[in-house]
Protein backbone atom coordinates (compact mmCIF):
# COMPACT_ATOMS: atom_id res chain seq x y z
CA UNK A 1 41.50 3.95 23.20
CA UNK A 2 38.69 1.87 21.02
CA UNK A 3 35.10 3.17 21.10
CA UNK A 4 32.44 0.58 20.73
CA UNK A 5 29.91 0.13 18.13
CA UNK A 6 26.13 -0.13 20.63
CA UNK A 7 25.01 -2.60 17.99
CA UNK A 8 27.38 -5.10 19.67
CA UNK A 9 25.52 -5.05 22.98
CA UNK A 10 22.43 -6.61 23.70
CA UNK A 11 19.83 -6.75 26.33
CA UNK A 12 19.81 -9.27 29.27
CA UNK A 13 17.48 -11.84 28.88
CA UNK A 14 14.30 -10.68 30.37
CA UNK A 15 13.60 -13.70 32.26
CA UNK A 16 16.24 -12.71 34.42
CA UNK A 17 16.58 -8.87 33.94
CA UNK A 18 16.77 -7.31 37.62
CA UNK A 19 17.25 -10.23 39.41
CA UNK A 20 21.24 -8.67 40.64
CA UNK A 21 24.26 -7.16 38.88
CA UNK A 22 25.59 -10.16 38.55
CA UNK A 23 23.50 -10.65 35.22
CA UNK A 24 25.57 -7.59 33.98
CA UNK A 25 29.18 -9.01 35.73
CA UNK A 26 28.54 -12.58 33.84
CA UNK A 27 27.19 -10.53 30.33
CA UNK A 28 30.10 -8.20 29.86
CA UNK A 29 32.90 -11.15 31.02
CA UNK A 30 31.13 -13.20 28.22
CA UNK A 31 31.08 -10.65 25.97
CA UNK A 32 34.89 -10.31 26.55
CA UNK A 33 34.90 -14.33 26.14
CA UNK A 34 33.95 -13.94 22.76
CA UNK A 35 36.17 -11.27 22.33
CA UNK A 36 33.57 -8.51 21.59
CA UNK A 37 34.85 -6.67 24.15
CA UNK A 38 39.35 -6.37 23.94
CA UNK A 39 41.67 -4.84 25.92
CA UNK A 40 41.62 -1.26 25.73
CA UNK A 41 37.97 -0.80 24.48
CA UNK A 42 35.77 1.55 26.15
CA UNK A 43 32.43 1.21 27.71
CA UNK A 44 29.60 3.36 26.50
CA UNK A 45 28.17 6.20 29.14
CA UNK A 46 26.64 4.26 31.67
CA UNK A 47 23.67 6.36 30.82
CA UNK A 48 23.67 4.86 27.42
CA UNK A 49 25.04 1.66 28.15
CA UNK A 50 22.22 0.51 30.96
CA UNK A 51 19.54 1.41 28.17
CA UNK A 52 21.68 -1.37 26.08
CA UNK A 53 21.32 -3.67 28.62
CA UNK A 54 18.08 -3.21 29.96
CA UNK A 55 18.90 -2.73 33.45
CA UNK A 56 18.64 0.12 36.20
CA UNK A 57 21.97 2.57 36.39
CA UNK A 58 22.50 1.17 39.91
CA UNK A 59 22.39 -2.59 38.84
CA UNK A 60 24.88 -1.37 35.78
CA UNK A 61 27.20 0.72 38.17
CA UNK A 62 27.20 -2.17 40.94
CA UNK A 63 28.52 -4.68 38.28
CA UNK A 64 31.29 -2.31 36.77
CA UNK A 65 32.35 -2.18 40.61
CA UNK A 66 32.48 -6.21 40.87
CA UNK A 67 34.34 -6.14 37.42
CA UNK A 68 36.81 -3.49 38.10
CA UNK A 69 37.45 -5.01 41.84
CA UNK A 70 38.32 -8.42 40.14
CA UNK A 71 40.87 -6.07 37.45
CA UNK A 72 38.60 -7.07 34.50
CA UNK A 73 37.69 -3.18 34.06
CA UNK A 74 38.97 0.01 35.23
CA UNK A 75 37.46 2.91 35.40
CA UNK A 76 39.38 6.31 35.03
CA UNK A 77 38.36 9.63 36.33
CA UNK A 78 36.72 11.69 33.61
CA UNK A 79 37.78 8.95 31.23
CA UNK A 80 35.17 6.73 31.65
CA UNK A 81 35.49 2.65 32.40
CA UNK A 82 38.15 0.65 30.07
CA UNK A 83 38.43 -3.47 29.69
CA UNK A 84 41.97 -3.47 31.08
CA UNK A 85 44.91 -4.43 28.98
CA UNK A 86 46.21 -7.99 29.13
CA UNK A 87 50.26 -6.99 30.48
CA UNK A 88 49.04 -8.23 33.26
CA UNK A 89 48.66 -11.81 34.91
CA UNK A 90 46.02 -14.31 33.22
CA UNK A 91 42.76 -14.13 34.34
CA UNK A 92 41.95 -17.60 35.75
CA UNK A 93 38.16 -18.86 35.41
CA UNK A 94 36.85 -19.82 38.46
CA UNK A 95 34.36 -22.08 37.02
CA UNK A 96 36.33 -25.17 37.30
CA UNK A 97 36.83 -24.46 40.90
CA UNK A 98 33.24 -23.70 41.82
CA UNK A 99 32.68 -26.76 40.15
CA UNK A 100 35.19 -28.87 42.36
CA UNK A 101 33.53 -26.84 45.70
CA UNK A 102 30.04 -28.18 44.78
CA UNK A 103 31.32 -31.52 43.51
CA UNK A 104 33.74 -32.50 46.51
CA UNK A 105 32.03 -30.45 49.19
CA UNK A 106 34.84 -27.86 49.63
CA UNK A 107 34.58 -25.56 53.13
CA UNK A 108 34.96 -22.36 53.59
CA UNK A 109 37.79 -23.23 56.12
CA UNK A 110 39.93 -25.15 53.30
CA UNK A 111 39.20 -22.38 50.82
CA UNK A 112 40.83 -19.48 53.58
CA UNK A 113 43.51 -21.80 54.00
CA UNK A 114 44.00 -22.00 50.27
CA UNK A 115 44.38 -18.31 50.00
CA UNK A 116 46.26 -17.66 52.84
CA UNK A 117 49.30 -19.95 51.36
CA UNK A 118 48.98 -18.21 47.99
CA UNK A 119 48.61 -14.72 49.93
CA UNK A 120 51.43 -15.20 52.29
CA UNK A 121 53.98 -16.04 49.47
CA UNK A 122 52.97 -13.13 47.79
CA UNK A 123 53.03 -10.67 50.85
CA UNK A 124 56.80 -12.05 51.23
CA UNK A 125 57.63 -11.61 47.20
CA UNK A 126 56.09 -7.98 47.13
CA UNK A 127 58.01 -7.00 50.42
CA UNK A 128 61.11 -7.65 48.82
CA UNK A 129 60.51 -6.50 44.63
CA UNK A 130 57.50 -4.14 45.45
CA UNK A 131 58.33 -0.57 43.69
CA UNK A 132 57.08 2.75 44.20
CA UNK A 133 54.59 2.94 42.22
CA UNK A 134 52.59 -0.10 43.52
CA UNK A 135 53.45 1.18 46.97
CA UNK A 136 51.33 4.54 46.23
CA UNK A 137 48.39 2.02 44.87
CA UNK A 138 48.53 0.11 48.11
CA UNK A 139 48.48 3.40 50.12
CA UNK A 140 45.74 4.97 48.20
CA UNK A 141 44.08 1.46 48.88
CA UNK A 142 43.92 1.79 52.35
CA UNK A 143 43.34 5.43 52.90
CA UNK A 144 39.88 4.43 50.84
CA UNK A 145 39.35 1.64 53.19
CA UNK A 146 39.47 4.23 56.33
CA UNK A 147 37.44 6.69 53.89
CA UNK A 148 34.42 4.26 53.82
CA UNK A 149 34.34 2.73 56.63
CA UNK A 150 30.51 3.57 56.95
CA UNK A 151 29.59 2.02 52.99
CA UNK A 152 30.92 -1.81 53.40
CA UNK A 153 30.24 -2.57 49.50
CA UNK A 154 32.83 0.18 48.89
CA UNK A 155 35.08 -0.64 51.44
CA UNK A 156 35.19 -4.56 49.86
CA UNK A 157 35.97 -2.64 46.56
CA UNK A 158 39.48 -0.67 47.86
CA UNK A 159 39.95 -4.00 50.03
CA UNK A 160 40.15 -6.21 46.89
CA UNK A 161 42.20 -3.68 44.87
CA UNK A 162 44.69 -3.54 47.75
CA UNK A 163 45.09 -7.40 47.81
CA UNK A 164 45.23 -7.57 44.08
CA UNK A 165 47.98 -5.06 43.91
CA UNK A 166 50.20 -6.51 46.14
CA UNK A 167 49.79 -9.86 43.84
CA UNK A 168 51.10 -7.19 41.06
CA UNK A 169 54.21 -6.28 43.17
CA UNK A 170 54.73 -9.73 44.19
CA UNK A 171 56.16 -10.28 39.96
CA UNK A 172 54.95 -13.62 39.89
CA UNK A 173 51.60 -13.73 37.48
CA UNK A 174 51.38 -17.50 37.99
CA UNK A 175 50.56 -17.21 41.91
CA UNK A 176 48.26 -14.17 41.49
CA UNK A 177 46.13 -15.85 39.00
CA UNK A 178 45.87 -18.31 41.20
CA UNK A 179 45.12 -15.96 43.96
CA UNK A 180 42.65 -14.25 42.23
CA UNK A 181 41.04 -17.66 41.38
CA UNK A 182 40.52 -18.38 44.98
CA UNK A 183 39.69 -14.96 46.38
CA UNK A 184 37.03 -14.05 43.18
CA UNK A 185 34.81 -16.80 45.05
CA UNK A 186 35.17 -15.30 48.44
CA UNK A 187 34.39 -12.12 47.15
CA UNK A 188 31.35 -13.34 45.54
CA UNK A 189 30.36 -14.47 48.68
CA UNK A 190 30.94 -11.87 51.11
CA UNK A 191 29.69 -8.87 48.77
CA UNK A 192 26.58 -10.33 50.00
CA UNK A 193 26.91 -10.53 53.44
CA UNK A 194 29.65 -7.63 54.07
CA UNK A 195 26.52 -5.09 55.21
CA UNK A 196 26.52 -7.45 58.24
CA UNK A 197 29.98 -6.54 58.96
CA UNK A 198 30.64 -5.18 62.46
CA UNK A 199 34.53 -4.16 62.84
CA UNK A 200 35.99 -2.83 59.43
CA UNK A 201 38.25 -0.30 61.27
CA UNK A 202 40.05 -3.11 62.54
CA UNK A 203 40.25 -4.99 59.04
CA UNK A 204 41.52 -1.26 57.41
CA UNK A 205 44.36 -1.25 60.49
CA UNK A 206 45.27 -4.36 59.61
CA UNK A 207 45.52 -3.79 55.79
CA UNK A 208 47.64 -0.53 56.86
CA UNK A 209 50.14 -2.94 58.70
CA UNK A 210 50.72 -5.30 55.32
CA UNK A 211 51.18 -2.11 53.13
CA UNK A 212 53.78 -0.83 56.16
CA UNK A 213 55.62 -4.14 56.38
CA UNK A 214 56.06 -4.03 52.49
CA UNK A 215 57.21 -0.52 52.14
CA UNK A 216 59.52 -1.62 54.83
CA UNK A 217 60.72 -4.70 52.74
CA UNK A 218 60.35 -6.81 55.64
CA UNK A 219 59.05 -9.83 53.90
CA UNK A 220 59.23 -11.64 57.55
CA UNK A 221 56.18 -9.48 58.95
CA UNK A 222 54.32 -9.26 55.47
CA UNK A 223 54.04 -12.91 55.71
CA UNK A 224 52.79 -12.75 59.44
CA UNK A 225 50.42 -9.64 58.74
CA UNK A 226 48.76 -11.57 55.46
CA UNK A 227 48.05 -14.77 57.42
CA UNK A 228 46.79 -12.98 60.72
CA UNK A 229 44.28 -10.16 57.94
CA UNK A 230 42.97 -13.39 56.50
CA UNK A 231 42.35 -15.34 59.57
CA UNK A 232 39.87 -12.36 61.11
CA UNK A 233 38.95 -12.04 57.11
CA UNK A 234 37.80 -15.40 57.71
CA UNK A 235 36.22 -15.43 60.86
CA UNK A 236 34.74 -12.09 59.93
CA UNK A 237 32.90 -13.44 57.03
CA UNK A 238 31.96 -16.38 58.85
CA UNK A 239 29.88 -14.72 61.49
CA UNK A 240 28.60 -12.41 58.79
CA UNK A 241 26.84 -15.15 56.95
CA UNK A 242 25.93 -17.31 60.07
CA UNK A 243 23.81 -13.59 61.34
CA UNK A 244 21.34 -14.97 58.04
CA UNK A 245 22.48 -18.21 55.92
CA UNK A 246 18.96 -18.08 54.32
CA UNK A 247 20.37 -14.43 52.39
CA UNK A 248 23.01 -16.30 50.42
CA UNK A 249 22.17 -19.94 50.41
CA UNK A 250 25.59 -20.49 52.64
CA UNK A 251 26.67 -21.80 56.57
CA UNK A 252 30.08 -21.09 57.07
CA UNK A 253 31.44 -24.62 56.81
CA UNK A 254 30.55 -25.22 53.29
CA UNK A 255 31.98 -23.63 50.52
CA UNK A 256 29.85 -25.95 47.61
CA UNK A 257 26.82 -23.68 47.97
CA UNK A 258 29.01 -20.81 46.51
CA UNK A 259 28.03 -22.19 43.44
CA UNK A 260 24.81 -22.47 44.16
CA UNK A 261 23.81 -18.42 45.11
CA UNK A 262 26.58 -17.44 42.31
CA UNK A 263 24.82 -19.21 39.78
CA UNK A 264 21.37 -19.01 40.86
CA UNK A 265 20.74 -15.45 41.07
């Protein structure tokens, strides 16, 4: 465990202080860029460490929860919040592929279908090397889904840990750095719209069924439960920002404008 020196964080530009906590997701990922911030460090109080970065504790605390749902930090009960160590599978940059969505006019349909061949392959892979251990990860997962079922941004939060766990049981780092690639974007974009969601019961049931086929190592269903989770995933988020495009700059058929609200705010 590494404690950090304060004097090596600085605070947001002003000219864009407050605007989301995405100007505290994209200042600590650069600051671990640079390497300021390695594997194993720890995070000041978040107390202490929203004075550092001029921002509000809820701001701070909302982009620790971004970070630690994309396994860039975890935080550990009565611990405090750690960059995670790098035993794990690269993390990809989605830059480049933002870039490509604006560029080339990428949909949201072709970016679903992108995931759901990464996530299928996985769900098949984990069903048949998964261990215990990521097995009582995946449960815990989903028992937080059906725990906050009323607080979406939460809910999101225990959904992305469950998918990116299952990547970790799956063995294969190349496909869930991939698969993180792809779903970091449609994360982005529904943490934005997800307090528009209508049925998350049904998204936790189906979550339940994936974790059930893998425990079962049935890497048959895991395959079908992935692809039909992702299809009302998609169809879900869909109708989520078609109830107000103007809130994130998106329509459902066009995934270039991810760029544009990621960046922009």
């Amino acid at each position: 465990m590494n404690d950090l020196d304060p004097k090596i964080f600085s605070a947001i530009d002003a000219g864009r202080r407050g605007t989301s906590s995405e100007e505290v997701v994209a200042k600590l990922r650069e600051m671990i860029h640079r390497g300021d911030l390695r594997p194993g460090d720890r995070l000041p109080a978040e107390r202490e460490l929203a004075k550092l970065l001029g921002v509000s504790r809820p701001t701070l605390r909302a982009g620790i929860g971004s970070l630690a749902a994309l396994g860039v930090l975890q935080s550990r009960q009565g611990a405090g919040t750690f960059v995670v160590n790098t035993d794990g599978p690269p993390e990809l940059d989605s830059g480049p592929l933002r870039m490509m969505a604006a560029l080339h006019g990428f949909t949201t349909a072709e970016m679903f279908e992108a995931r759901r061949a990464l996530e299928m392959a996985i769900a098949g892979l984990a069903a048949e090397r998964a261990t215990g251990d990521y097995m009582a990860t995946m449960a815990e997962e989903v028992a937080g889904m059906f725990a906050s079922l009323d607080e979406p941004e939460q809910f999101l939060i225990h959904d992305m840990h469950f998918h990116q766990t299952v990547a970790a049981a799956s063995g294969n780092r190349i496909l869930t750095a991939l698969m993180n690639m792809v779903a970091t974007i449609l994360f982005d974009v529904r943490s934005k719209t997800v307090k528009r969601a209508t049925d998350l019961k049904e998204s936790a049931e189906m979550h339940r069924r994936i974790y059930r086929a893998i425990r079962q190592h049935n890497w048959q269903e895991a395959r079908t439960a992935m692809r039909d989770h992702l299809m009302l995933a998609q169809k879900a988020q869909e109708e989520e920002i078609d109830q107000n495009p103007g809130s994130t700059g998106l329509t459902s058929r066009s995934a270039s404008n991810v760029v544009e609200s990621s960046e922009s705010a």
